[in-house]
C-alpha atoms as a PDB file:
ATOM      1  CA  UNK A   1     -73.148 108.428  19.692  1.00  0.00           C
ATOM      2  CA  UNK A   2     -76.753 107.302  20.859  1.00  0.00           C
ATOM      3  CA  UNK A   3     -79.327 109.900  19.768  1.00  0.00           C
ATOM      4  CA  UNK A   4     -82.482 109.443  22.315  1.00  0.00           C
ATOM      5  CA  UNK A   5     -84.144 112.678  20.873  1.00  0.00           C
ATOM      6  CA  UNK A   6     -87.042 110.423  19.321  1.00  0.00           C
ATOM      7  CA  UNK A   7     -88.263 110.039  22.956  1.00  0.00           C
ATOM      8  CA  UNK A   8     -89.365 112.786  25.056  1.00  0.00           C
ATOM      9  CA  UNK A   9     -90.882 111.092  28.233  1.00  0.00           C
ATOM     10  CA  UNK A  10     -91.968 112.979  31.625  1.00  0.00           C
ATOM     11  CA  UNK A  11     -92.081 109.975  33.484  1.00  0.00           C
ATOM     12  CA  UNK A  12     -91.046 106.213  33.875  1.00  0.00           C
ATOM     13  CA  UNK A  13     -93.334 103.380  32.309  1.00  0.00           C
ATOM     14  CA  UNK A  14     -96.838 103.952  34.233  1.00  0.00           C
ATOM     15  CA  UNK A  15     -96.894 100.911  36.539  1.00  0.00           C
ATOM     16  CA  UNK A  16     -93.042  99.485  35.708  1.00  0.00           C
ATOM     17  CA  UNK A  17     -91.423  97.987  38.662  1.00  0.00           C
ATOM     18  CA  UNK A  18     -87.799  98.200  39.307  1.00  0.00           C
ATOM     19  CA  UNK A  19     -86.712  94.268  40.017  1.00  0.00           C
ATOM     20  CA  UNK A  20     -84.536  92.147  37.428  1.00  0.00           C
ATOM     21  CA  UNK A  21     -87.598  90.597  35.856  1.00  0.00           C
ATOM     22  CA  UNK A  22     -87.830  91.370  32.071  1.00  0.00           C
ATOM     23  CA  UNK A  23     -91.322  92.459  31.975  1.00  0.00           C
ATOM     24  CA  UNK A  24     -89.920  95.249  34.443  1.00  0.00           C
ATOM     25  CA  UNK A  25     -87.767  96.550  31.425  1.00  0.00           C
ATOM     26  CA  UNK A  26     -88.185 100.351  30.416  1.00  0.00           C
ATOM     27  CA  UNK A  27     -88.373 101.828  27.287  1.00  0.00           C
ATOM     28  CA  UNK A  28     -86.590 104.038  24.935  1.00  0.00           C
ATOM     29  CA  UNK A  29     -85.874 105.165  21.129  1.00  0.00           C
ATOM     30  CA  UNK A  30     -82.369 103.522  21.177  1.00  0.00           C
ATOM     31  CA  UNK A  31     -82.570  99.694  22.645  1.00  0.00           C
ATOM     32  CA  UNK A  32     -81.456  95.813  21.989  1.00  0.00           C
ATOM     33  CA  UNK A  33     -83.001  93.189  23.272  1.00  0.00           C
ATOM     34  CA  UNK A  34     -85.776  94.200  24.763  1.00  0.00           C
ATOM     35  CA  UNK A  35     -83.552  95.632  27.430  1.00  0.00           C
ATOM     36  CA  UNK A  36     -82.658  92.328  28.840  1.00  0.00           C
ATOM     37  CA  UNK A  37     -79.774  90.589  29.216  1.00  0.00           C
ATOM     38  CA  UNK A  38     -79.138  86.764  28.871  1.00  0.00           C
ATOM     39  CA  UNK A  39     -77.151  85.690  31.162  1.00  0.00           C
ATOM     40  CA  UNK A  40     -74.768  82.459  31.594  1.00  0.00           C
ATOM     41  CA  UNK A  41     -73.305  82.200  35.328  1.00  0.00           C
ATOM     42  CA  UNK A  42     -70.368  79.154  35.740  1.00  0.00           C
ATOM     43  CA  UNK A  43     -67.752  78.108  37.482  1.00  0.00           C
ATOM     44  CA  UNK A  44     -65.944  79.219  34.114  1.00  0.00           C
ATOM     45  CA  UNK A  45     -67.004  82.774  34.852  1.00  0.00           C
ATOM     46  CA  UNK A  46     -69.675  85.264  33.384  1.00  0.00           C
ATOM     47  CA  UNK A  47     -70.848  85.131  29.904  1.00  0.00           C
ATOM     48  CA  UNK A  48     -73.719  85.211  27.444  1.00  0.00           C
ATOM     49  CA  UNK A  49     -76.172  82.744  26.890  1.00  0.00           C
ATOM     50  CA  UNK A  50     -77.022  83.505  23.875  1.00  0.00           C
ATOM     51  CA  UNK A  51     -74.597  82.162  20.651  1.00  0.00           C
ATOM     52  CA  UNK A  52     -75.555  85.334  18.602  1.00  0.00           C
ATOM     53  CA  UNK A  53     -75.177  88.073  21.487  1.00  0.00           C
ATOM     54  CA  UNK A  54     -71.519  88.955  22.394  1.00  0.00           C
ATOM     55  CA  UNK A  55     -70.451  88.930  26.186  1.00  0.00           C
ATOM     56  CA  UNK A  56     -70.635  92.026  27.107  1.00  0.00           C
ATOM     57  CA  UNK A  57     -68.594  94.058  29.866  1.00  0.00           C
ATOM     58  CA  UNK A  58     -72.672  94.984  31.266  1.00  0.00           C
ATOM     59  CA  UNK A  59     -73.221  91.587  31.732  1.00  0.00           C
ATOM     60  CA  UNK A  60     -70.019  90.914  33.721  1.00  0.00           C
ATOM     61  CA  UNK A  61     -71.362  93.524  36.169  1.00  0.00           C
ATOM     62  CA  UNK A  62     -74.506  92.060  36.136  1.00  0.00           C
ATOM     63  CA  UNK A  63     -73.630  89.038  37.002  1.00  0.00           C
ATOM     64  CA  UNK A  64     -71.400  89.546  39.856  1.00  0.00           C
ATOM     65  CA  UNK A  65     -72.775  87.797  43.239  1.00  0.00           C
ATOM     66  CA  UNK A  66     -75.128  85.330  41.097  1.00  0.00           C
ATOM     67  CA  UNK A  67     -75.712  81.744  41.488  1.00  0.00           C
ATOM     68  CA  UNK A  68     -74.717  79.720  38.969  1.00  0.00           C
ATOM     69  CA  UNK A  69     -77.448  78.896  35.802  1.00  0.00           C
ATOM     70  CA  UNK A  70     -79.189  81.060  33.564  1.00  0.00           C
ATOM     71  CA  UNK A  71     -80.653  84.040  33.437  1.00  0.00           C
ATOM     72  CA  UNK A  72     -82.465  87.047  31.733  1.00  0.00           C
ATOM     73  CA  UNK A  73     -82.413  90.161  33.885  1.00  0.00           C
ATOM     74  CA  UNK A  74     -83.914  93.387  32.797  1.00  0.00           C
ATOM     75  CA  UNK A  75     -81.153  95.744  32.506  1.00  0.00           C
ATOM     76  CA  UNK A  76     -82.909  99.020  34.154  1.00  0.00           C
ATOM     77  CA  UNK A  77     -83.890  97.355  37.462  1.00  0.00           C
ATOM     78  CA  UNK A  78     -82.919  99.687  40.705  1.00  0.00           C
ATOM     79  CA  UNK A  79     -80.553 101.694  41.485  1.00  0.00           C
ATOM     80  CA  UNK A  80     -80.102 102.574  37.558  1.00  0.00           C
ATOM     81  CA  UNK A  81     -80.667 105.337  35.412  1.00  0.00           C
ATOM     82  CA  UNK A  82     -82.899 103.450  32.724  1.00  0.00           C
ATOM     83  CA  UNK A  83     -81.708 105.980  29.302  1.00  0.00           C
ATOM     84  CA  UNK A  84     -78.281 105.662  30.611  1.00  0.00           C
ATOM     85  CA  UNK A  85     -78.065 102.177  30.952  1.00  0.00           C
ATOM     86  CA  UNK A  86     -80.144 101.782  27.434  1.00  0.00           C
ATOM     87  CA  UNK A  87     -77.448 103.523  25.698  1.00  0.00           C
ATOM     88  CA  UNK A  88     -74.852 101.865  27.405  1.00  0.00           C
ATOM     89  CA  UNK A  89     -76.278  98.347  26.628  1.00  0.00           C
ATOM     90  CA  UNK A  90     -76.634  99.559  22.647  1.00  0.00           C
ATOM     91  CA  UNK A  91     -73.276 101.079  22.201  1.00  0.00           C
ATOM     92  CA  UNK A  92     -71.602  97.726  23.979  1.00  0.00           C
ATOM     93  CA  UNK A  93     -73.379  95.298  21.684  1.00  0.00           C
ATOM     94  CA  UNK A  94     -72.928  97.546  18.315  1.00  0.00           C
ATOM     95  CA  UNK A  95     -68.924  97.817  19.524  1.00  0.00           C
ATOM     96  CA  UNK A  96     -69.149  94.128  20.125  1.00  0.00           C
ATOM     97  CA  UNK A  97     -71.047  92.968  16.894  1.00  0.00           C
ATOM     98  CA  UNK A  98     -68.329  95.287  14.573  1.00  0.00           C
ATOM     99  CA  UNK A  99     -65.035  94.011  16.438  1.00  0.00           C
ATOM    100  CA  UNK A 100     -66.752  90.414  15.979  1.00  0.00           C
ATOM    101  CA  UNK A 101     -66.574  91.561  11.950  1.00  0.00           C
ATOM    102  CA  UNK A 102     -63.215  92.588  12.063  1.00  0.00           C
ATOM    103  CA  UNK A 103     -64.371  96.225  12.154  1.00  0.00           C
ATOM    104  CA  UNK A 104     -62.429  98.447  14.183  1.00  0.00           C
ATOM    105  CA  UNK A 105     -64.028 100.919  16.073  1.00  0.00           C
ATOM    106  CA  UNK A 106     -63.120 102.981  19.560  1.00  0.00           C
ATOM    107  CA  UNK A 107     -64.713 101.915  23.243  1.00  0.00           C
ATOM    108  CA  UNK A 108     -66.038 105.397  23.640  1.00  0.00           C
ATOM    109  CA  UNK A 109     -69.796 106.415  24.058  1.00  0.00           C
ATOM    110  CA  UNK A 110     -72.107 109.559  24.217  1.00  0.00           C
ATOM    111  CA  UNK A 111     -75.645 110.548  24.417  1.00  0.00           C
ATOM    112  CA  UNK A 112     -76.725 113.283  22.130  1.00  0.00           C
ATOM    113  CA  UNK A 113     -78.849 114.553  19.063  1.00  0.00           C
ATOM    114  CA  UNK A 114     -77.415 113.683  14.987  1.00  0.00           C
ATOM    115  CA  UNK A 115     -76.687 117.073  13.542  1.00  0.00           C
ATOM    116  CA  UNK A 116     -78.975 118.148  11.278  1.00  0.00           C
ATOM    117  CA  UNK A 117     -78.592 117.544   7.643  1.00  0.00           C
ATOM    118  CA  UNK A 118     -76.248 114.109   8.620  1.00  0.00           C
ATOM    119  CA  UNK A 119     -76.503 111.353   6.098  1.00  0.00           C
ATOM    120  CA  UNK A 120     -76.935 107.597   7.184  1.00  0.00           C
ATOM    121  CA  UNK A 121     -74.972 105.061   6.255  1.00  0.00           C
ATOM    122  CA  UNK A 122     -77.231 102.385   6.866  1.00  0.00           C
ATOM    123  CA  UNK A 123     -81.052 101.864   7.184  1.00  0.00           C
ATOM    124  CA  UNK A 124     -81.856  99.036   8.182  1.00  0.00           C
ATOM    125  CA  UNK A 125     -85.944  98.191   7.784  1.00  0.00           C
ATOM    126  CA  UNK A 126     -87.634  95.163  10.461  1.00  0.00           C
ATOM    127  CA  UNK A 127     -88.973  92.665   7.902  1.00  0.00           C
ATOM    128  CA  UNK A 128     -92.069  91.881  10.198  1.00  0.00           C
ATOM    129  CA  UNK A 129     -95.092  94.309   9.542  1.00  0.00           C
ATOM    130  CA  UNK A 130     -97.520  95.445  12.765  1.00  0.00           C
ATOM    131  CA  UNK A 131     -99.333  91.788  12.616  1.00  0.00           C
ATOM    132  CA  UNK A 132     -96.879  90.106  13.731  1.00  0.00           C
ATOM    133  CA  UNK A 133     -95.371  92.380  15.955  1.00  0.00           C
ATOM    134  CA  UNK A 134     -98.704  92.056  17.892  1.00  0.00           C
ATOM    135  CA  UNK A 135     -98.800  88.394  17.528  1.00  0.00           C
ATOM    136  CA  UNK A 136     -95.878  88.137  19.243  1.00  0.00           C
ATOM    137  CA  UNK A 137     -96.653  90.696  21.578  1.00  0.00           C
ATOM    138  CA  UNK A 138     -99.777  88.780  22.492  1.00  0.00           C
ATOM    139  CA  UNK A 139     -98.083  85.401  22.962  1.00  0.00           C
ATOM    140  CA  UNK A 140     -95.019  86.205  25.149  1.00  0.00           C
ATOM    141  CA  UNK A 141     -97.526  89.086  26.707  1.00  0.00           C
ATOM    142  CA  UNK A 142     -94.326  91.584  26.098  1.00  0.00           C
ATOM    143  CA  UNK A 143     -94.819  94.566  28.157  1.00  0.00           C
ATOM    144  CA  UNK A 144     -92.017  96.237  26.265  1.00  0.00           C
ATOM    145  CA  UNK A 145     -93.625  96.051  22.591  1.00  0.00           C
ATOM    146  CA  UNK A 146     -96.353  97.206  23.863  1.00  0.00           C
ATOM    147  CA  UNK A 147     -95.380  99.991  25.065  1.00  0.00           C
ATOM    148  CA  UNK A 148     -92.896 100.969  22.617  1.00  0.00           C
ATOM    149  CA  UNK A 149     -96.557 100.485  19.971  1.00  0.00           C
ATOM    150  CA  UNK A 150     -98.507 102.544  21.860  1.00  0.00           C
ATOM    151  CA  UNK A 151     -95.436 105.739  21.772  1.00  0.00           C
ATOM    152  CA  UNK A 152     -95.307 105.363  18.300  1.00  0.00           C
ATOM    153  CA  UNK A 153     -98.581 105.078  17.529  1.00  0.00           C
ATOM    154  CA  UNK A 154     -99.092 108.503  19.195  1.00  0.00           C
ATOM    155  CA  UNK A 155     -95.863 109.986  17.397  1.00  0.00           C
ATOM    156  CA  UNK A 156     -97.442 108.806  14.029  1.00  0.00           C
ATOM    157  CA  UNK A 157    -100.385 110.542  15.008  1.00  0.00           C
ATOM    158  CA  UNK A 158     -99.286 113.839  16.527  1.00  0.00           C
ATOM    159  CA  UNK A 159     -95.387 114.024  15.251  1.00  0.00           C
ATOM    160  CA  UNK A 160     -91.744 113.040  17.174  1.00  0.00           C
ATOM    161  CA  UNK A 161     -91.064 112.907  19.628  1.00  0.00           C
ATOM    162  CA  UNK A 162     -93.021 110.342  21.578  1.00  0.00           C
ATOM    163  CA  UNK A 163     -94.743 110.666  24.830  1.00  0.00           C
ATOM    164  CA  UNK A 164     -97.285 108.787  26.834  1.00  0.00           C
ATOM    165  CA  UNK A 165     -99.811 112.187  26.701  1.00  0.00           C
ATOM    166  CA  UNK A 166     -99.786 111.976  22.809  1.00  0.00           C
ATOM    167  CA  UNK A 167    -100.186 107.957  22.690  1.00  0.00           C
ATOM    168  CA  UNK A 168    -103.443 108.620  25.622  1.00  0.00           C
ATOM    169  CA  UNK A 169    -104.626 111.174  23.010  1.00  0.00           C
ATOM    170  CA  UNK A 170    -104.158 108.997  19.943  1.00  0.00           C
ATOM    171  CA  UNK A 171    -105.494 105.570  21.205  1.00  0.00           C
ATOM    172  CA  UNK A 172    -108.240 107.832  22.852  1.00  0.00           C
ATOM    173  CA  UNK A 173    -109.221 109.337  19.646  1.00  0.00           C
ATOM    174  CA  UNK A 174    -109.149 106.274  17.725  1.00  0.00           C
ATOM    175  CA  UNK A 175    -111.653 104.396  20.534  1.00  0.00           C
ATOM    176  CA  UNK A 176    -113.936 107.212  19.970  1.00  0.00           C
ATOM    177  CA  UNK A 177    -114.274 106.709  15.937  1.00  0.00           C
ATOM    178  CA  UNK A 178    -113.934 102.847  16.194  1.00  0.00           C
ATOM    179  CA  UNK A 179    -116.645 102.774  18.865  1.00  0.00           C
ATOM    180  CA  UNK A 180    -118.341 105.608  19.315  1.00  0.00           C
ATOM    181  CA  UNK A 181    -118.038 108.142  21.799  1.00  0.00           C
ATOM    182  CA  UNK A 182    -120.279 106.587  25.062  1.00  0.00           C
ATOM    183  CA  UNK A 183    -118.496 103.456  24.519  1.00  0.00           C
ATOM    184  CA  UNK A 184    -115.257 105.230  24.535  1.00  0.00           C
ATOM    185  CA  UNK A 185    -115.521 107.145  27.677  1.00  0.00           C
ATOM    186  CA  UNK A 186    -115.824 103.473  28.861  1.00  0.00           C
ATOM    187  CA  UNK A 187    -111.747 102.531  28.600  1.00  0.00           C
ATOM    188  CA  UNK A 188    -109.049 105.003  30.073  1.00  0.00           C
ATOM    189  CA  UNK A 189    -105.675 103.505  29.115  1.00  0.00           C
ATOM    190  CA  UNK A 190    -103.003 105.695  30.468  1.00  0.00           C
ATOM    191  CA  UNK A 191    -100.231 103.444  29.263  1.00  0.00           C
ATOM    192  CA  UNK A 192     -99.740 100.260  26.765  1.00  0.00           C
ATOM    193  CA  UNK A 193     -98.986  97.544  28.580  1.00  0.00           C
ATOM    194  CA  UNK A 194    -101.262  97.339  31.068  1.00  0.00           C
ATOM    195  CA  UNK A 195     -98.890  97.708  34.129  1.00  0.00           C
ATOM    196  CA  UNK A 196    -100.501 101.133  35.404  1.00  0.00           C
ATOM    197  CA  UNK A 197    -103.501 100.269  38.231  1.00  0.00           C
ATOM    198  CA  UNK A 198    -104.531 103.556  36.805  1.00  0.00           C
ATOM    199  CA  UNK A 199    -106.256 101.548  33.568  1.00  0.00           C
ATOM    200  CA  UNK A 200    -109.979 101.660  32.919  1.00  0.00           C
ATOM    201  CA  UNK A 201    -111.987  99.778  31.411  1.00  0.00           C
ATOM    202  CA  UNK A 202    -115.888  98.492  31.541  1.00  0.00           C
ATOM    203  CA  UNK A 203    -117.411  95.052  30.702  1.00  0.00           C
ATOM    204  CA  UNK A 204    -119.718  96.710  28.262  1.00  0.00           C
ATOM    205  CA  UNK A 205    -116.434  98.984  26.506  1.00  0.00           C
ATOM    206  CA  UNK A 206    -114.922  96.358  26.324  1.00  0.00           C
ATOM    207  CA  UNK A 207    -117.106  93.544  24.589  1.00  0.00           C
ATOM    208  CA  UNK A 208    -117.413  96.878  22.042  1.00  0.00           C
ATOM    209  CA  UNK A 209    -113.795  96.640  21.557  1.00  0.00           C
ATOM    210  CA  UNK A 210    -113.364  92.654  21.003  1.00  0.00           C
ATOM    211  CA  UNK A 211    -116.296  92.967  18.699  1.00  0.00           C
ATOM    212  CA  UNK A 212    -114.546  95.897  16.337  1.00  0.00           C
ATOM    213  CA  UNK A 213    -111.473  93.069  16.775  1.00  0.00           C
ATOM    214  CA  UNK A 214    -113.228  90.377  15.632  1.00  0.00           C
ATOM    215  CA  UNK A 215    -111.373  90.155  12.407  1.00  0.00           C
ATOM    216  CA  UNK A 216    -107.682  89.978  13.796  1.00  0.00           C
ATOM    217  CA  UNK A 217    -108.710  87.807  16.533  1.00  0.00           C
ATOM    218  CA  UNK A 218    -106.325  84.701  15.238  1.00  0.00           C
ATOM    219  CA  UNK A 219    -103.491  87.107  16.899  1.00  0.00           C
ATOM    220  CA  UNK A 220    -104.614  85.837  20.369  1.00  0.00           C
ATOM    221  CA  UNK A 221    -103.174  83.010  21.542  1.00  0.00           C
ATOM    222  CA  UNK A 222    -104.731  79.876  21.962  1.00  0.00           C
ATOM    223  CA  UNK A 223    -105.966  78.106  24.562  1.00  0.00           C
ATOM    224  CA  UNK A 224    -108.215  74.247  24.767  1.00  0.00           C
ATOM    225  CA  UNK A 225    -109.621  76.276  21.512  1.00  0.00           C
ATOM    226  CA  UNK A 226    -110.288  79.183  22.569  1.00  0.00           C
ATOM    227  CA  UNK A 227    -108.521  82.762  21.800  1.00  0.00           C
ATOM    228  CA  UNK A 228    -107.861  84.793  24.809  1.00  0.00           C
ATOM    229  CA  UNK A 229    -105.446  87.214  26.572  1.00  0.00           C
ATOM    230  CA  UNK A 230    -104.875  87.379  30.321  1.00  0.00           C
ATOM    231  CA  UNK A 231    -104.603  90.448  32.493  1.00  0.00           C
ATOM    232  CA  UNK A 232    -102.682  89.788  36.154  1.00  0.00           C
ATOM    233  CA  UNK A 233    -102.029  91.813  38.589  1.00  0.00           C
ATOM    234  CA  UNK A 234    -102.169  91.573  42.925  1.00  0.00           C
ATOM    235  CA  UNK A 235    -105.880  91.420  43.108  1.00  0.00           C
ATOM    236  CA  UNK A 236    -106.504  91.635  39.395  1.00  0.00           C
ATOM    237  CA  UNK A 237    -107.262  88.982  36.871  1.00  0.00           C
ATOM    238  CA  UNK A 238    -108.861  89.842  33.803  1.00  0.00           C
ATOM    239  CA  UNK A 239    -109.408  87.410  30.855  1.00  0.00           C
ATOM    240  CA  UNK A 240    -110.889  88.831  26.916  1.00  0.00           C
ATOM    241  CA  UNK A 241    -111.120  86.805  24.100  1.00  0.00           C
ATOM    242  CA  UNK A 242    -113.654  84.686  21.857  1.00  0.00           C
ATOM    243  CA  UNK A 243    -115.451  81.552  22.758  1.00  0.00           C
ATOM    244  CA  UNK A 244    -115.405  78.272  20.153  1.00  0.00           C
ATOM    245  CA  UNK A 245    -117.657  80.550  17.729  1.00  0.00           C
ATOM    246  CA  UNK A 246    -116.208  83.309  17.928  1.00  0.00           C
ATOM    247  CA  UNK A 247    -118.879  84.888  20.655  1.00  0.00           C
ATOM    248  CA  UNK A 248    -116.325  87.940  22.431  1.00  0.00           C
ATOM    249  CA  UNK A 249    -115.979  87.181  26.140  1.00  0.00           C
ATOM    250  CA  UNK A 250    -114.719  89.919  28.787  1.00  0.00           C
ATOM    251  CA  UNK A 251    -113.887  88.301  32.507  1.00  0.00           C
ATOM    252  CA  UNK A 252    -113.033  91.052  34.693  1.00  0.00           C
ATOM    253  CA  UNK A 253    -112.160  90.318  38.719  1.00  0.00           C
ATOM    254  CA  UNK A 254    -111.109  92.619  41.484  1.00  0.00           C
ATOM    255  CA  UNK A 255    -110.666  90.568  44.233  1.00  0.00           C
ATOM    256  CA  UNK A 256    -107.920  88.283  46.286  1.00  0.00           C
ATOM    257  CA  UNK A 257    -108.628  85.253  44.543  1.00  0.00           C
ATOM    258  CA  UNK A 258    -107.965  84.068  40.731  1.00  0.00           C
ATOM    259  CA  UNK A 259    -111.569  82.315  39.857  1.00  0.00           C
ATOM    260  CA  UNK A 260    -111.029  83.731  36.258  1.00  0.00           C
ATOM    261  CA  UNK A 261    -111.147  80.186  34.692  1.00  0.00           C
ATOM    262  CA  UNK A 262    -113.536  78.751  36.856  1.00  0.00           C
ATOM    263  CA  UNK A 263    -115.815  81.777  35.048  1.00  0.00           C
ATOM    264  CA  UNK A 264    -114.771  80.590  31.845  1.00  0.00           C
ATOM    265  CA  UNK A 265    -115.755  77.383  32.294  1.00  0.00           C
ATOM    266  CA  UNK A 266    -119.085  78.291  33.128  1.00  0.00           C
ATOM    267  CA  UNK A 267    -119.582  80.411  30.413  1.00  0.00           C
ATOM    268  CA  UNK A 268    -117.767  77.549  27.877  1.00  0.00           C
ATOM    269  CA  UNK A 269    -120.644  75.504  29.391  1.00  0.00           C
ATOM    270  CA  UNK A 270    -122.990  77.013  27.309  1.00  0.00           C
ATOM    271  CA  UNK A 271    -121.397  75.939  24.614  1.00  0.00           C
ATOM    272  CA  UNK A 272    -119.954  72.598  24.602  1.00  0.00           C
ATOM    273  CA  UNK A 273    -116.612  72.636  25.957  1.00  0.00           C
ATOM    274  CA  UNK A 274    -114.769  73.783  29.094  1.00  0.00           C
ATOM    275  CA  UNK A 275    -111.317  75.390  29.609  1.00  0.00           C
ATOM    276  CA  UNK A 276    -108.311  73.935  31.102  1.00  0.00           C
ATOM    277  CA  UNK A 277    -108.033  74.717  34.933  1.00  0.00           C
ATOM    278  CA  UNK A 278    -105.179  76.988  34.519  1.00  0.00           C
ATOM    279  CA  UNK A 279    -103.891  80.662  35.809  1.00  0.00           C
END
C-alpha cells in the first residue's frame, strides 16, 4: 500500500507543464526518481537504462511508439493522473527491487492511509543533510527538489500535511524576519521552483535576499568564476548571483530577447573580467 496522506494539495505544481520533459515532473509524498523514467529503446525491445533501476512494466508502456536511443521522460506528462501514476511507479520499482533480492512479494497495489498505531519495519534516513540537497538542486536546476523543499518546509512550520498555502505562508514569514518587512512585501513566491508566471520579485528584494545569502553562496554553481543561478522562461531571463568579490548581482529581463549575459558582462566590466557568451 502507498500512503499519500503526507500531501494534501488543491492544485497541480503552479506553472508545471504536462510534456515528457523531466522538469515537467509533479510532486508527491510517495516518489522514485524524481518521477522520471530512464528509458532504453532497441531493436532488442524496451528496457531501462539505468544498471541499478529494474525494467519496469511502466516503462514498457512508455516506451511504445518511440524511436530508438535514450531517454528520460517524466512519468506524469498528459493524459495521466499524476498521484496515480506516482504510486504506480513506487510500488513497481519496490516489487521489482525485492523480487531482484529473492524476496517474494504479490503484484498487487493500493492507495490509502497506514492505520494508526502500525509499526515500521524499516526507516530508512537520506545521508545528505539540506546543503547538499540544495547544491544539487542548484546545479541540475531540479524543479522537483525544489518543490518538494518548499512543501516541507511549510509542513515543518505549520504541521502535515503539506500544501503550497502553508509553504507561501512559511517562506513568507521567514522573508519578513530575514529581511524585514518592506523588503519582504518585495518577493511573492507562490510556488518553489519558479515555474508559476505568478512569481514576484523586485531588483531591490532581491539584492536583500543574495546579501542575507552571502554565506552559503558556494552552493551556486559556477560559472568563468562567478556564482550564479539562471531563471528562463518565454520572455523571461533572470540571472542572481555574486560577482569575482563576492558583490550580489540581480539581472532581471522581461522581454523577447535573452541579453542577460551581455548585462553581465557589462557589469563584470567593472571589475576585471567578463562572462562567457552563454544562455
Amino acid at each position: 500500500a502507498i500512503d499519500p496522506s503526507l500531501f494534501a494539495l488543491d492544485s497541480d505544481v503552479p506553472g508545471r507543464g504536462d510534456s515528457d520533459n523531466p522538469y515537467d515532473a509533479a510532486v508527491g509524498p510517495v516518489a522514485v526518481n524524481f518521477n522520471t523514467v530512464p528509458l532504453l529503446v532497441s531493436r532488442d525491445g524496451i528496457g531501462s537504462a539505468e544498471p541499478q533501476t529494474p525494467t519496469l512494466p511502466l516503462m514498457r508502456e512508455m516506451g511504445r511508439g518511440l524511436q530508438p536511443g535514450r531517454y528520460r521522460l517524466n512519468v506524469c506528462r498528459k493524459g495521466t493522473s499524476p498521484q496515480q501514476v506516482m504510486a504506480r511507479y513506487t510500488a513497481e520499482l519496490f516489487r521489482a527491487l525485492l523480487l531482484r533480492n529473492d524476496i517474494a512479494c504479490g503484484s498487487g497495489w493500493t492507495t490509502r492511509k497506514v492505520a494508526a498505531g502500525s509499526v515500521p519495519f524499516h526507516v530508512h534516513l537520506d545521508s545528505k543533510n539540506l546543503e547538499r540537497v540544495c547544491a544539487a538542486m542548484l546545479r541540475y536546476s531540479n524543479n522537483y527538489i525544489a518543490n518538494l523543499v518548499f512543501l516541507t518546509v511549510g509542513a515543518r512550520r505549520f504541521g502535515y500535511p503539506a500544501t503550497w498555502e502553508k509553504a507561501r505562508k512559511a517562506v513568507a514569514r521567514q522573508l519578513a524576519i530575514l529581511l524585514g518587512p518592506a523588503a519582504a512585501t518585495g518577493i511573492r513566491q507562490v510556488d518553489g521552483a519558479g515555474l508559476s508566471r505568478k512569481n514576484r520579485v523586485t531588483v531591490r528584494s532581491m539584492l536583500q535576499l543574495l546579501q542575507a545569502f552571502c554565506p552559503h553562496r558556494l552552493l551556486l554553481p559556477e560559472r568563468h568564476g562567478v556564482r550564479l543561478k539562471t531563471g528562463t522562461l518565454q520572455g523571461v531571463y533572470n540571472l542572481a548571483g555574486y560577482l569575482d568579490d563576492g558583490i550580489p548581482f540581480v539581472v532581471l529581463l522581461n522581454q523577447p530577447q535573452n541579453r542577460r549575459f551581455p548585462v553581465l558582462d557589462r557589469l563584470r566590466g567593472l571589475y576585471g573580467r567578463k562572462a562567457d557568451s552563454g544562455s
